[in-house]
C-alpha atoms as a PDB file:
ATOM      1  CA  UNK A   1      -3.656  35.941  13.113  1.00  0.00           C
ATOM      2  CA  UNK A   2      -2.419  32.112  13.348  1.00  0.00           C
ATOM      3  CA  UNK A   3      -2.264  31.252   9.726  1.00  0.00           C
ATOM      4  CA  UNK A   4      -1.651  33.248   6.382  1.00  0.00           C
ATOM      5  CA  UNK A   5      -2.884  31.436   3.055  1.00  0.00           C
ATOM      6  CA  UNK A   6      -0.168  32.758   0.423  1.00  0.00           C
ATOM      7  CA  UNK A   7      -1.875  32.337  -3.433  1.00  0.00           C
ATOM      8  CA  UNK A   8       0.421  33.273  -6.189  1.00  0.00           C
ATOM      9  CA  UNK A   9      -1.442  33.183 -10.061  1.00  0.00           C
ATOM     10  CA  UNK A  10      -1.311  34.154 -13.556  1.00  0.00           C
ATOM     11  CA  UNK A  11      -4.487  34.089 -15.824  1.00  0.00           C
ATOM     12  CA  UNK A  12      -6.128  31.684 -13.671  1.00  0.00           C
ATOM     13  CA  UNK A  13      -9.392  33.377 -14.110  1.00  0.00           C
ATOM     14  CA  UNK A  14     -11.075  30.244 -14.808  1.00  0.00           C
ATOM     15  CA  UNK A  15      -9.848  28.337 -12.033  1.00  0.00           C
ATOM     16  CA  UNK A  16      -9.158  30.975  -9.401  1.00  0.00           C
ATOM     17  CA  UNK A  17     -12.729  30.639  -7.948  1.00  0.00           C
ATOM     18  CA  UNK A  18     -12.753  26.660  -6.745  1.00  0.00           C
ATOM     19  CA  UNK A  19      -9.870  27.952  -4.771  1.00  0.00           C
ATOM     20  CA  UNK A  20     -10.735  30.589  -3.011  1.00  0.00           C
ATOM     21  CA  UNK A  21     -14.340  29.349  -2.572  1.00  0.00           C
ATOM     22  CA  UNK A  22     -12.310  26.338  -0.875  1.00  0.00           C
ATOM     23  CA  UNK A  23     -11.052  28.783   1.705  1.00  0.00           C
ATOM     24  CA  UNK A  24     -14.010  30.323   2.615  1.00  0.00           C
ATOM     25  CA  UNK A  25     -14.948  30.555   6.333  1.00  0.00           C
ATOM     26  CA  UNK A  26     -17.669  27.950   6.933  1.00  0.00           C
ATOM     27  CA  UNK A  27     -15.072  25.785   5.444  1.00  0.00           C
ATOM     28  CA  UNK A  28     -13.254  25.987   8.682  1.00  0.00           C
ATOM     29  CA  UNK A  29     -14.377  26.266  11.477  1.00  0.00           C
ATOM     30  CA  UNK A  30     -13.239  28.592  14.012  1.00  0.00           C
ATOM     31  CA  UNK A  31     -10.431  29.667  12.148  1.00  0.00           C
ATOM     32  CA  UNK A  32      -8.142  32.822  12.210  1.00  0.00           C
ATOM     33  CA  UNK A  33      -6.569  33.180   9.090  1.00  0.00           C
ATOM     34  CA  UNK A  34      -5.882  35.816   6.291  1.00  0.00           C
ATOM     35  CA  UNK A  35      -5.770  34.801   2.148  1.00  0.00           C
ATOM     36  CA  UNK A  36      -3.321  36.772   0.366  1.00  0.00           C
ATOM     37  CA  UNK A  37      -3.265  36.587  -3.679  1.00  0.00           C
ATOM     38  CA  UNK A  38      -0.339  37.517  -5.575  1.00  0.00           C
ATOM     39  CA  UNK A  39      -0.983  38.125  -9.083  1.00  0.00           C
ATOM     40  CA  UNK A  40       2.173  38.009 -11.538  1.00  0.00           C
ATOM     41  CA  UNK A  41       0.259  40.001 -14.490  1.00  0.00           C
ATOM     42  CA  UNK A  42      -2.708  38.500 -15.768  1.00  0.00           C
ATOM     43  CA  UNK A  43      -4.389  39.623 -18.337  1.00  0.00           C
ATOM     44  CA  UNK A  44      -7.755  36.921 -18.274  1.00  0.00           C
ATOM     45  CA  UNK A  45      -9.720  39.223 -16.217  1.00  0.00           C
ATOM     46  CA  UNK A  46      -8.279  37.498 -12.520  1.00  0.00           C
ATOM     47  CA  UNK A  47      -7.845  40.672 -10.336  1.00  0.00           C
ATOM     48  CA  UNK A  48     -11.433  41.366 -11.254  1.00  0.00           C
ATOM     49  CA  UNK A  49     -13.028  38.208  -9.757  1.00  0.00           C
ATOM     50  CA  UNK A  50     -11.155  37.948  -6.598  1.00  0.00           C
ATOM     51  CA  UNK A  51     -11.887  41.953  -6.034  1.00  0.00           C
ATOM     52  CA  UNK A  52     -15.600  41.530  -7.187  1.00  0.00           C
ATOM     53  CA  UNK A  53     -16.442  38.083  -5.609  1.00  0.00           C
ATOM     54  CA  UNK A  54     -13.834  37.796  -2.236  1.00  0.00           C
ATOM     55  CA  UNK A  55     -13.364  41.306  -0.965  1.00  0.00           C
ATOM     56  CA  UNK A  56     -11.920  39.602   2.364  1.00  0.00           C
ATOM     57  CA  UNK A  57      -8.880  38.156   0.210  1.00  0.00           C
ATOM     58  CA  UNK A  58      -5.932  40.925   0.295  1.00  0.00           C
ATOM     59  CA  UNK A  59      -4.795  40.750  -3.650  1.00  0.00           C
ATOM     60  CA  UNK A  60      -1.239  42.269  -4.335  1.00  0.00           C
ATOM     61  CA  UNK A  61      -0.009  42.625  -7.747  1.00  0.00           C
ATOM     62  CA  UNK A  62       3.884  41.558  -9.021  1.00  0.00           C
ATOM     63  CA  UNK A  63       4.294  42.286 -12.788  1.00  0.00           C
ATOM     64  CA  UNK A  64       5.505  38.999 -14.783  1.00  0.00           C
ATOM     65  CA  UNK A  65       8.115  38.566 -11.681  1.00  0.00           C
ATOM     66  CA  UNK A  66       7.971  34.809 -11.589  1.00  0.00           C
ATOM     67  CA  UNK A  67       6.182  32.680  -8.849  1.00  0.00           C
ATOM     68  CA  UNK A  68       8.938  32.673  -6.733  1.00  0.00           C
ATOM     69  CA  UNK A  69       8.927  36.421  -6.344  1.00  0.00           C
ATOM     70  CA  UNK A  70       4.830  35.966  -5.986  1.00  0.00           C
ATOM     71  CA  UNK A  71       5.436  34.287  -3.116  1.00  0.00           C
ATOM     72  CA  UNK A  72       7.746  36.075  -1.253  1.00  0.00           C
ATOM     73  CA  UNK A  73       5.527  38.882  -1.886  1.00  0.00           C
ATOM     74  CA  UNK A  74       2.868  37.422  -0.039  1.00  0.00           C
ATOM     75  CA  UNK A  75       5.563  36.043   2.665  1.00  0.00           C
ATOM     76  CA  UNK A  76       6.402  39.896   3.589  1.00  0.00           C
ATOM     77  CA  UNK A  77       2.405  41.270   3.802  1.00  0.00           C
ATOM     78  CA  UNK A  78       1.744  38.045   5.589  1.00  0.00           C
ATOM     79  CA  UNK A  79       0.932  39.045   9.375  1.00  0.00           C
ATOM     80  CA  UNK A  80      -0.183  34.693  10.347  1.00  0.00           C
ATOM     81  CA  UNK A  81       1.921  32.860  12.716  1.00  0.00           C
ATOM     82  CA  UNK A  82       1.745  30.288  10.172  1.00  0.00           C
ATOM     83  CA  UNK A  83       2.209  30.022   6.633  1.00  0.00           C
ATOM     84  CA  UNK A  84       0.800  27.774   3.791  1.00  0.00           C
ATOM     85  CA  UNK A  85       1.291  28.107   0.147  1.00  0.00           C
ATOM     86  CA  UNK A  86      -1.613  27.754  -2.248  1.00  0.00           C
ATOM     87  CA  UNK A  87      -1.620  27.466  -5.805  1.00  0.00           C
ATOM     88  CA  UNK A  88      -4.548  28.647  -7.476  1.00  0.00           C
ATOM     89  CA  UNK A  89      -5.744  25.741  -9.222  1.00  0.00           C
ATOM     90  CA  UNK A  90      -5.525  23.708  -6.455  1.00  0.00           C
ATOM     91  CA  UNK A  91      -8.412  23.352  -3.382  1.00  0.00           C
ATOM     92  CA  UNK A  92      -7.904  23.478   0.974  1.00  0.00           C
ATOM     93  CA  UNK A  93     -10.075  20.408   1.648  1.00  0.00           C
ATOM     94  CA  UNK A  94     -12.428  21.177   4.417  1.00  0.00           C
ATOM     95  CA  UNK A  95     -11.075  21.782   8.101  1.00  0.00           C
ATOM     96  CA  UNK A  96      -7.760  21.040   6.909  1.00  0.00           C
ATOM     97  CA  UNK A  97      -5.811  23.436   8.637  1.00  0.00           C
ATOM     98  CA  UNK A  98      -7.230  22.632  12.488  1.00  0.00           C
ATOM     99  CA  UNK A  99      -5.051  20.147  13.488  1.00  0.00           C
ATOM    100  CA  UNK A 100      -1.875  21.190  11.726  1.00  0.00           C
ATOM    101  CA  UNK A 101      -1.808  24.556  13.395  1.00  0.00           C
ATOM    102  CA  UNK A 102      -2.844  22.705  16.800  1.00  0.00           C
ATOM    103  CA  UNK A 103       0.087  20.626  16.404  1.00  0.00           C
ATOM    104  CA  UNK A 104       2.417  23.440  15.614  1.00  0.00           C
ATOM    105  CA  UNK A 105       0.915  25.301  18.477  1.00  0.00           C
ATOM    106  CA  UNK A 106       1.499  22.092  20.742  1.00  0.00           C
ATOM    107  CA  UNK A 107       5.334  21.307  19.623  1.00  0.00           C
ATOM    108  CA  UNK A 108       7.419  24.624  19.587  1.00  0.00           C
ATOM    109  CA  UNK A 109      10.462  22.483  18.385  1.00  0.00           C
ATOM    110  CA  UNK A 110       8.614  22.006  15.186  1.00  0.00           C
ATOM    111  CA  UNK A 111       9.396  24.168  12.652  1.00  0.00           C
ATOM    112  CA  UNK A 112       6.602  22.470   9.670  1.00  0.00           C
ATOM    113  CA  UNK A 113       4.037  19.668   9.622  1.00  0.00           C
ATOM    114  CA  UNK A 114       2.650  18.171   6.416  1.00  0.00           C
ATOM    115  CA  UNK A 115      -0.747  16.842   6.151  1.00  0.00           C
ATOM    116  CA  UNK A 116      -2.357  14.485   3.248  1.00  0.00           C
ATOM    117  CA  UNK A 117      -3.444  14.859  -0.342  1.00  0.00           C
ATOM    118  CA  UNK A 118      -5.069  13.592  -3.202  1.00  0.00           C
ATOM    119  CA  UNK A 119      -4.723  14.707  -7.204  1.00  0.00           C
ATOM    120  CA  UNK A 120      -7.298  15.850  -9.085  1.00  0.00           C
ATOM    121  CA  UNK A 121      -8.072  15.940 -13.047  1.00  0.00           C
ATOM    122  CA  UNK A 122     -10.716  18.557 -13.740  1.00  0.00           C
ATOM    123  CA  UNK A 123     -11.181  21.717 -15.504  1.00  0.00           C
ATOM    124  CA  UNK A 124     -14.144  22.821 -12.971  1.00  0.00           C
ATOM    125  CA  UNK A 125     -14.828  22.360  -9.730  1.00  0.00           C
ATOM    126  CA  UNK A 126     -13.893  19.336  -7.425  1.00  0.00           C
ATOM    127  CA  UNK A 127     -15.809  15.404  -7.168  1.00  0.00           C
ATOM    128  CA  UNK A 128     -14.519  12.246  -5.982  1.00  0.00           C
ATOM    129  CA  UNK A 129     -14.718  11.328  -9.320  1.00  0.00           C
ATOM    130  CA  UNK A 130     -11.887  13.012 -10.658  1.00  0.00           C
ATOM    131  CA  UNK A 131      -9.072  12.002  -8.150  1.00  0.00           C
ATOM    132  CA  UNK A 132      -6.849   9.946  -9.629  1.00  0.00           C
ATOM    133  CA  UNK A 133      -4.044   7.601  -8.157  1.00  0.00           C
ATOM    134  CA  UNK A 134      -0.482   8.560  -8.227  1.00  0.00           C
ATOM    135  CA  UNK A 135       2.339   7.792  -5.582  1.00  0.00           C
ATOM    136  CA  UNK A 136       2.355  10.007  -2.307  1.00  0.00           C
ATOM    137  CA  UNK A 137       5.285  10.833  -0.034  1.00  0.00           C
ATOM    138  CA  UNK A 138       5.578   8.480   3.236  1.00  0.00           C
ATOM    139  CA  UNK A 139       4.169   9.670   6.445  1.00  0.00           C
ATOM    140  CA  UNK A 140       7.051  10.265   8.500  1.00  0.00           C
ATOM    141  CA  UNK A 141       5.697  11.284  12.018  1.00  0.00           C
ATOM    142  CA  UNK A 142       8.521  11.974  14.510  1.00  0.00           C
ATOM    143  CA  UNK A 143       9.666  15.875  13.625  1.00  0.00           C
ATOM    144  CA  UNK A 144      13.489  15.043  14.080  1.00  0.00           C
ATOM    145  CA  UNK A 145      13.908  12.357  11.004  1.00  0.00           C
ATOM    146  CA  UNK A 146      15.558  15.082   8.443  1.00  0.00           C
ATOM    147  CA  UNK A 147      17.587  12.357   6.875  1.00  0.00           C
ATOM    148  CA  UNK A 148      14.075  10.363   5.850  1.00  0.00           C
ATOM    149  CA  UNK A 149      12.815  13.899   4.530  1.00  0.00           C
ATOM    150  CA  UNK A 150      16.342  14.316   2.400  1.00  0.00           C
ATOM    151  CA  UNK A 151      16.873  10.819   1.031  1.00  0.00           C
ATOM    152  CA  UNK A 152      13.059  11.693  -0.505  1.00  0.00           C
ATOM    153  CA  UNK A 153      13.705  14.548  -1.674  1.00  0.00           C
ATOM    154  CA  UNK A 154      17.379  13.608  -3.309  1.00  0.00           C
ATOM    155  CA  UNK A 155      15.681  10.976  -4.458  1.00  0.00           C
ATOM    156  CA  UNK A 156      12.915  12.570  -6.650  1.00  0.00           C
ATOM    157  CA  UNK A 157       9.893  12.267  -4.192  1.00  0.00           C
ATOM    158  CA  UNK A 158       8.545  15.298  -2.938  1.00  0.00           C
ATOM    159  CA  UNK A 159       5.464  16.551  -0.915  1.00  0.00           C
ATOM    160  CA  UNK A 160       2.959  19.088  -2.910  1.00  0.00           C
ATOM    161  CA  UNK A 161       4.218  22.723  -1.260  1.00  0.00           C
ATOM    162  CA  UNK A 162       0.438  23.155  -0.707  1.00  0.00           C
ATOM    163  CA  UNK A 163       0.289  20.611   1.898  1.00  0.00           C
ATOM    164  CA  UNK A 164       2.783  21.894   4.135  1.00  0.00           C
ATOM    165  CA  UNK A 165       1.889  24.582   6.882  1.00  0.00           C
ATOM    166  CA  UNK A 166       5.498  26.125   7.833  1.00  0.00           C
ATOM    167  CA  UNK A 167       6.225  28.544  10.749  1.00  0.00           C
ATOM    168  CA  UNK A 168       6.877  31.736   9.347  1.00  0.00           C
ATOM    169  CA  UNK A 169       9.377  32.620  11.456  1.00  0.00           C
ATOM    170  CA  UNK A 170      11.506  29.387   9.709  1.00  0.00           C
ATOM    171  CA  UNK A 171      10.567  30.813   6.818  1.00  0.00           C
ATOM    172  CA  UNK A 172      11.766  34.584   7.206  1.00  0.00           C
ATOM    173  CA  UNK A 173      15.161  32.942   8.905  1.00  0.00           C
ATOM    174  CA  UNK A 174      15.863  30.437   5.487  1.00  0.00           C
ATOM    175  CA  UNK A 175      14.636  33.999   3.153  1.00  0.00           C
ATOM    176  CA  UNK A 176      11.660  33.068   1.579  1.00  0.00           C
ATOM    177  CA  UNK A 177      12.202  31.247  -2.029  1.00  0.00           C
ATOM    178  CA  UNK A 178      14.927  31.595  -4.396  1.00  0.00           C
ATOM    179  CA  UNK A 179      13.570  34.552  -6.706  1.00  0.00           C
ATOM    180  CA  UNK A 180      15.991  33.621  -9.222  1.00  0.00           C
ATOM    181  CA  UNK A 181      14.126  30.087 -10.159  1.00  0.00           C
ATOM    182  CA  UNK A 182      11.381  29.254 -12.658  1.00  0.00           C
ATOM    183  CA  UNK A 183      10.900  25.768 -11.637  1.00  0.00           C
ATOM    184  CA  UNK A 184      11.449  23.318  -8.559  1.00  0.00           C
ATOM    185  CA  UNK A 185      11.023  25.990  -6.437  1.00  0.00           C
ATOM    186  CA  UNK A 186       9.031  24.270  -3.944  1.00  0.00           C
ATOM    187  CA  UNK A 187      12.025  21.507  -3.957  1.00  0.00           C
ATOM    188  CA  UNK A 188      15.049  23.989  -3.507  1.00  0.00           C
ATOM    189  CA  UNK A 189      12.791  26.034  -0.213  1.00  0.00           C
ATOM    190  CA  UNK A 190      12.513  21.976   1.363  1.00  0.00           C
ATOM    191  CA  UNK A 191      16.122  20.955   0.545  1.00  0.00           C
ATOM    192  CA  UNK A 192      17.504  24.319   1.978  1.00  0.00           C
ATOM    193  CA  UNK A 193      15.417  24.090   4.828  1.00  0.00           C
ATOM    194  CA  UNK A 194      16.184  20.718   5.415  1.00  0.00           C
ATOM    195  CA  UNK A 195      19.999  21.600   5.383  1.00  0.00           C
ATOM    196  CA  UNK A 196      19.192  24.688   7.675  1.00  0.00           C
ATOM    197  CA  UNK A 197      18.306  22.187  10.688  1.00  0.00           C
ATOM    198  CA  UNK A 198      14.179  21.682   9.244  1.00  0.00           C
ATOM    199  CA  UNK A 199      12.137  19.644  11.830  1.00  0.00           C
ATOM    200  CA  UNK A 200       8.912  18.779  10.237  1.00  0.00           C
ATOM    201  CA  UNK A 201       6.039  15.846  10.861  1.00  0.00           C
ATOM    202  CA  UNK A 202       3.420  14.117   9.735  1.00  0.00           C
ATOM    203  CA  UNK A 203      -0.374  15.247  10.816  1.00  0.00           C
ATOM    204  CA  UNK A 204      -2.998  12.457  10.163  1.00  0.00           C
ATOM    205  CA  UNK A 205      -6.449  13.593  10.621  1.00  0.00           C
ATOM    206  CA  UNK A 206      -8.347  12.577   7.878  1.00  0.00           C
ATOM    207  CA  UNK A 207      -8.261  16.151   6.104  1.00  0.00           C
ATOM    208  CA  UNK A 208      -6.495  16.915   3.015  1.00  0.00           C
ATOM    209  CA  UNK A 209      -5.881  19.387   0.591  1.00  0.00           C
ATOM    210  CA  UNK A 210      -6.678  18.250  -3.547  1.00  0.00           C
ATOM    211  CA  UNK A 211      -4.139  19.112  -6.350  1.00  0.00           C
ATOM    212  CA  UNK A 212      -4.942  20.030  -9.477  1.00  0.00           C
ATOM    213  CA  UNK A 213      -3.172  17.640 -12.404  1.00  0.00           C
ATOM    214  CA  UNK A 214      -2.380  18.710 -15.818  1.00  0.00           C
ATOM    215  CA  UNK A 215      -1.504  16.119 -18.239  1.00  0.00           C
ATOM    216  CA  UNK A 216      -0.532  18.663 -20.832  1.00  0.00           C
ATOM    217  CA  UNK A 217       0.849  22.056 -20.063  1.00  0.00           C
ATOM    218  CA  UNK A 218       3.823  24.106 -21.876  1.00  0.00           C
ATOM    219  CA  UNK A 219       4.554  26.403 -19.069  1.00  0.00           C
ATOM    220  CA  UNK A 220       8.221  26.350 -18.770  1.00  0.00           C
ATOM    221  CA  UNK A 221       7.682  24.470 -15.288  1.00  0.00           C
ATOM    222  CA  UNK A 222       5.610  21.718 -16.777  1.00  0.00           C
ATOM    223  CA  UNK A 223       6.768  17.799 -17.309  1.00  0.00           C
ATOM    224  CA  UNK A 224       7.142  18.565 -20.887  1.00  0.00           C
ATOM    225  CA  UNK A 225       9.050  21.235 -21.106  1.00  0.00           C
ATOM    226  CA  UNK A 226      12.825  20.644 -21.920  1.00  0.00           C
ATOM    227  CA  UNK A 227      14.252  23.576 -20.551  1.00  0.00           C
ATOM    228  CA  UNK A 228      12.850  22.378 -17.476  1.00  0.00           C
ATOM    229  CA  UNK A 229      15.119  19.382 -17.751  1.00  0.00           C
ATOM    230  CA  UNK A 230      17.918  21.557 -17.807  1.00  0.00           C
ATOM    231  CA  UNK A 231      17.086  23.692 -14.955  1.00  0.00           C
ATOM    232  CA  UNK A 232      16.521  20.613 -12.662  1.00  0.00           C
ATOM    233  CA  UNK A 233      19.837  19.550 -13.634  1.00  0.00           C
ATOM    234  CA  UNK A 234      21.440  23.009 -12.208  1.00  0.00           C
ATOM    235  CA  UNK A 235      19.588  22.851  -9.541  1.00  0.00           C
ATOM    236  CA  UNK A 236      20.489  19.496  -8.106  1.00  0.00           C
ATOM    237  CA  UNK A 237      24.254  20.365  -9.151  1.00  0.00           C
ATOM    238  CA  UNK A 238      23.912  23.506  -6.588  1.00  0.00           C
ATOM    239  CA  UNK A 239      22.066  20.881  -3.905  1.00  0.00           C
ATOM    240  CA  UNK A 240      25.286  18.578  -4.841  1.00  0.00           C
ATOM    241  CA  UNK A 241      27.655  21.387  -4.099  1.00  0.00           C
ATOM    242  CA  UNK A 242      25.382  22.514  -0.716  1.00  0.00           C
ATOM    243  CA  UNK A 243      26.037  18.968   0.986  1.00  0.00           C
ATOM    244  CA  UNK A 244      29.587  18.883   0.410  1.00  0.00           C
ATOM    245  CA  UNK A 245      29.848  22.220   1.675  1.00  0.00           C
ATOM    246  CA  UNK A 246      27.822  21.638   4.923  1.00  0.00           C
ATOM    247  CA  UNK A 247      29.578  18.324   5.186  1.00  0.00           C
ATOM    248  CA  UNK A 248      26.653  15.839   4.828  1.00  0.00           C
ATOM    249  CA  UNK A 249      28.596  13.074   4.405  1.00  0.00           C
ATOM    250  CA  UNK A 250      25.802  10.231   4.406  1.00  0.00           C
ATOM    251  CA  UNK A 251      26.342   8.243   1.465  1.00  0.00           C
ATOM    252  CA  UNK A 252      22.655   7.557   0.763  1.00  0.00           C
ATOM    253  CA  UNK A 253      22.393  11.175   0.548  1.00  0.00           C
ATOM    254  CA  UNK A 254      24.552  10.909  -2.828  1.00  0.00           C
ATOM    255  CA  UNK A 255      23.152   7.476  -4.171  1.00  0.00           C
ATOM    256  CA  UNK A 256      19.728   8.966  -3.603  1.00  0.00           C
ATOM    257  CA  UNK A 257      20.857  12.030  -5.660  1.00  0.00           C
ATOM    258  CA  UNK A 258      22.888   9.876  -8.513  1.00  0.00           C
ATOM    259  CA  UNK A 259      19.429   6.942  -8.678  1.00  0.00           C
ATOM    260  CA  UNK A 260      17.162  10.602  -9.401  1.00  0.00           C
ATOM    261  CA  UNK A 261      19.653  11.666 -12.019  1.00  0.00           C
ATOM    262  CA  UNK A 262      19.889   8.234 -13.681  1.00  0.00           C
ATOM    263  CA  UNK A 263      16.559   7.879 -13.862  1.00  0.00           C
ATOM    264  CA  UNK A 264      16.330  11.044 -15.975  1.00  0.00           C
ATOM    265  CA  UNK A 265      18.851  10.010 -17.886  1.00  0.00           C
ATOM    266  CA  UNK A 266      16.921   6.866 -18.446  1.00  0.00           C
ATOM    267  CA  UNK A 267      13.425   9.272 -18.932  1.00  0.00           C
ATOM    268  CA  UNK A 268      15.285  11.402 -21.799  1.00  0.00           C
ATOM    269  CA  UNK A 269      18.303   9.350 -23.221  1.00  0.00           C
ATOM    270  CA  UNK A 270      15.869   8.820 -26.802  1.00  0.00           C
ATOM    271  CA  UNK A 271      14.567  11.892 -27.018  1.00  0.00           C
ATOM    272  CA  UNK A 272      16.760  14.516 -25.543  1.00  0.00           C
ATOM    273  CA  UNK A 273      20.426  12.611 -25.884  1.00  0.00           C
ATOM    274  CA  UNK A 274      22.631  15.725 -25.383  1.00  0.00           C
ATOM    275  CA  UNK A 275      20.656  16.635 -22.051  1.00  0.00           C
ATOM    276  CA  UNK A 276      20.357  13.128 -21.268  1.00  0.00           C
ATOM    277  CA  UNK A 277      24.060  12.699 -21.178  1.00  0.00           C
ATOM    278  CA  UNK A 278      24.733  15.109 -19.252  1.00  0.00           C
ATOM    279  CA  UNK A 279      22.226  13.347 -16.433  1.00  0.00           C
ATOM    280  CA  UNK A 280      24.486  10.376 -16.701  1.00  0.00           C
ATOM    281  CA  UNK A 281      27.649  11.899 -16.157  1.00  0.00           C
ATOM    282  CA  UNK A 282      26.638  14.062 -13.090  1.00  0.00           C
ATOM    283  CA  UNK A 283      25.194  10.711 -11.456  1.00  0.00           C
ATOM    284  CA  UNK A 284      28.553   8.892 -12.035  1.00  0.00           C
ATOM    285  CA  UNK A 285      30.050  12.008 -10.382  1.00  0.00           C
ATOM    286  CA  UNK A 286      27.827  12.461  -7.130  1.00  0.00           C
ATOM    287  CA  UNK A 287      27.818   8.614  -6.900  1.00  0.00           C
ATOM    288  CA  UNK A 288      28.807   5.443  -8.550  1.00  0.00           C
ATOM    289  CA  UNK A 289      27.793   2.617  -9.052  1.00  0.00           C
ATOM    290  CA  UNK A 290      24.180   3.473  -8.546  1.00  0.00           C
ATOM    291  CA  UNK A 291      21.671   1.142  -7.138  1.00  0.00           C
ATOM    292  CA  UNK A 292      20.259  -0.507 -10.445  1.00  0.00           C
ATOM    293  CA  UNK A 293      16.863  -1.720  -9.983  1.00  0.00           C
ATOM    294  CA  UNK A 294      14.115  -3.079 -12.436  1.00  0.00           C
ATOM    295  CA  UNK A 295      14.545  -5.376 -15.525  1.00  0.00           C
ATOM    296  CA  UNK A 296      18.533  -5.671 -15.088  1.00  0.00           C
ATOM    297  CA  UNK A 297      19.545  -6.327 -12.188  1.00  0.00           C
ATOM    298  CA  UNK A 298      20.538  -9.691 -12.359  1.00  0.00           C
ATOM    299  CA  UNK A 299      22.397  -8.579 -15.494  1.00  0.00           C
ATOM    300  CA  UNK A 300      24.283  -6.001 -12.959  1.00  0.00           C
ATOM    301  CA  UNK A 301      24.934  -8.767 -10.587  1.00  0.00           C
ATOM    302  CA  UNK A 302      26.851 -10.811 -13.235  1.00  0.00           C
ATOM    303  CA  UNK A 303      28.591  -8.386 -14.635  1.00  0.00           C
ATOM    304  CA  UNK A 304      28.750  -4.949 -12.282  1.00  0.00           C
ATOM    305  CA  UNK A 305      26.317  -2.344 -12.041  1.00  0.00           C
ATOM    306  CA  UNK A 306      28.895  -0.200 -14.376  1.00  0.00           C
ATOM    307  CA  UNK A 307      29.328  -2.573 -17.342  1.00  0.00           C
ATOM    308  CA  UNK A 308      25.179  -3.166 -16.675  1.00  0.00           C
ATOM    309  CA  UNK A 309      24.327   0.533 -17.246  1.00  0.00           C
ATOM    310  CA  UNK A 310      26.779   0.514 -20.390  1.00  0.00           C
ATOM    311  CA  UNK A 311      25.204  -2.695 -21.931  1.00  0.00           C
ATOM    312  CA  UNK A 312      21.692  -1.303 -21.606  1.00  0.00           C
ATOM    313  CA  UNK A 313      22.436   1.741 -23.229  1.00  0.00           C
ATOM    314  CA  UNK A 314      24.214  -0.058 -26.183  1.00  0.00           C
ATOM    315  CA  UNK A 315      21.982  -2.537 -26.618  1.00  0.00           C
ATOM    316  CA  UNK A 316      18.814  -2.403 -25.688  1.00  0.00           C
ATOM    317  CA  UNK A 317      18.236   1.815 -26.930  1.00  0.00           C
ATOM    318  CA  UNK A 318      14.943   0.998 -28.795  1.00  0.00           C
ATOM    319  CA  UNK A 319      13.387  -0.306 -25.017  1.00  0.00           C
END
């Protein structure tokens, strides 16, 4: 089997169908692969439409274990030499996986390759009418430029996980995802495996896969959710920790790291003060002074990029 399409879900009933109908095989051609759904618990009738409509899709079950768990779950029945994450809102455009796995099959140093994407806002089935336009992560296309793929990802701009076709042999070596997180999950498997030697690329060939966008969701990973705020903070104070321990001592590594954590800051300082100072103060730890862009910078040229962030904050708190 070359590729294994892991699928975690939880009451997706309603959406679950655009995605596996986007994996079907005269979607892509010639194609060995194997779909494996993970189902966390639902209770919408799910396990009954994959069962009924796809009986070629393998559907284990994890009881309200967490996506993370999902996944791995899928990671250990997997038997593909390859392996792509799914989510099951979200669509495999058509052919997508040819030339990834041909590339992958070509350079044996590579360990992932990434191909394109668009986002989506629909409650139904895919049209080039619902894409929408939102910033995408650079196409970086030599496999050895880990420090491009790190900055990005310190930085706050990261590839969708469904994108990405790994070797599951990397991913067995770095142990799967980090059971123990509800959110970022995708972000703490790239990070680790970025600081675990990760050589990945770029694959343009005009494929790509479509991601679902919610503008309003209260799942616990969702942009709205507070607690999620607070989890991202923990996270990138364990990442913080991780590259002093492995001594990655590039200092755009931590300005990267302390621009992401200001701009939270920035994000929640109204709304969510307690939370938001605690944003600022990890940034001035990991790095300081920040690089200050936007309406104030020749404010932080005058005075320091210090004294800039403190006169913002005092007065201009209604911007």
């Amino acid at each position: 089997m070359n590729l294994s399409v892991i699928i975690p879900t939880y009451n997706r009933a309603n959406l679950i169908r655009f995605t596996l109908d986007s994996l079907k095989k005269e979607h892509h051609s010639n194609q060995q692969y194997e779909v494996i759904v993970v189902d966390d618990g639902s209770i919408d009738g799910t396990e009954a439409i994959v069962r009924e409509d796809f009986p070629g899709v393998l559907f284990l079950k994890n009881k309200g274990m967490g996506a993370s768990a999902a996944r791995n779950t899928g990671l250990a029945a997997a038997t593909g030499k390859y392996i792509t994450y799914l989510d099951s809102d979200d669509l495999a455009g058509e052919n997508f996986y040819i030339e990834k796995i041909k590339f992958l099959d070509q350079n044996t140093g590579a360990d992932a390759c990434y191909g394109d994407y668009d986002y989506f806002e629909s409650d139904g089935p895919f049209s080039n009418d619902s894409v929408i336009f939102k910033n995408k992560y650079p196409v970086i296309a030599t496999v050895d430029d880990a420090r491009a793929h790190l900055i990005n990802y310190l930085g706050g701009n990261f590839l969708p996980s469904n994108c990405i076709v790994w070797r599951r042999s990397f991913i067995m070596q770095i142990n799967g995802h980090d059971d123990s997180l509800k959110i970022n999950q995708d972000v703490d498997l790239f990070v680790r495996a970025l600081l675990n030697g990760l050589n990945i690329a770029a694959v343009v060939d005009n494929t790509r896969v479509y991601v679902r966008h919610h503008f309003v969701d209260s799942r616990v990973g969702s942009a709205n959710s507070r607690e999620k705020k607070v989890q991202i903070l923990e996270l990138r104070k364990s990442i913080y920790n991780n590259l002093k321990k492995y001594q990655f001592n590039d200092i755009a590594y931590y300005r990267a790291l302390s621009t992401y954590l200001f701009n939270n800051w920035r994000q929640l300082r109204h709304a969510e003060p307690i939370t938001a100072a605690s944003f600022l103060n990890f940034a001035k730890e990991v790095y300081w002074p920040i690089e200050i862009k936007g309406n104030f910078g020749m404010l932080a040229k005058i005075v320091g990029p210090v004294n800039a962030v403190n006169i913002k904050y005092l007065l201009l708190k209604r911007d």
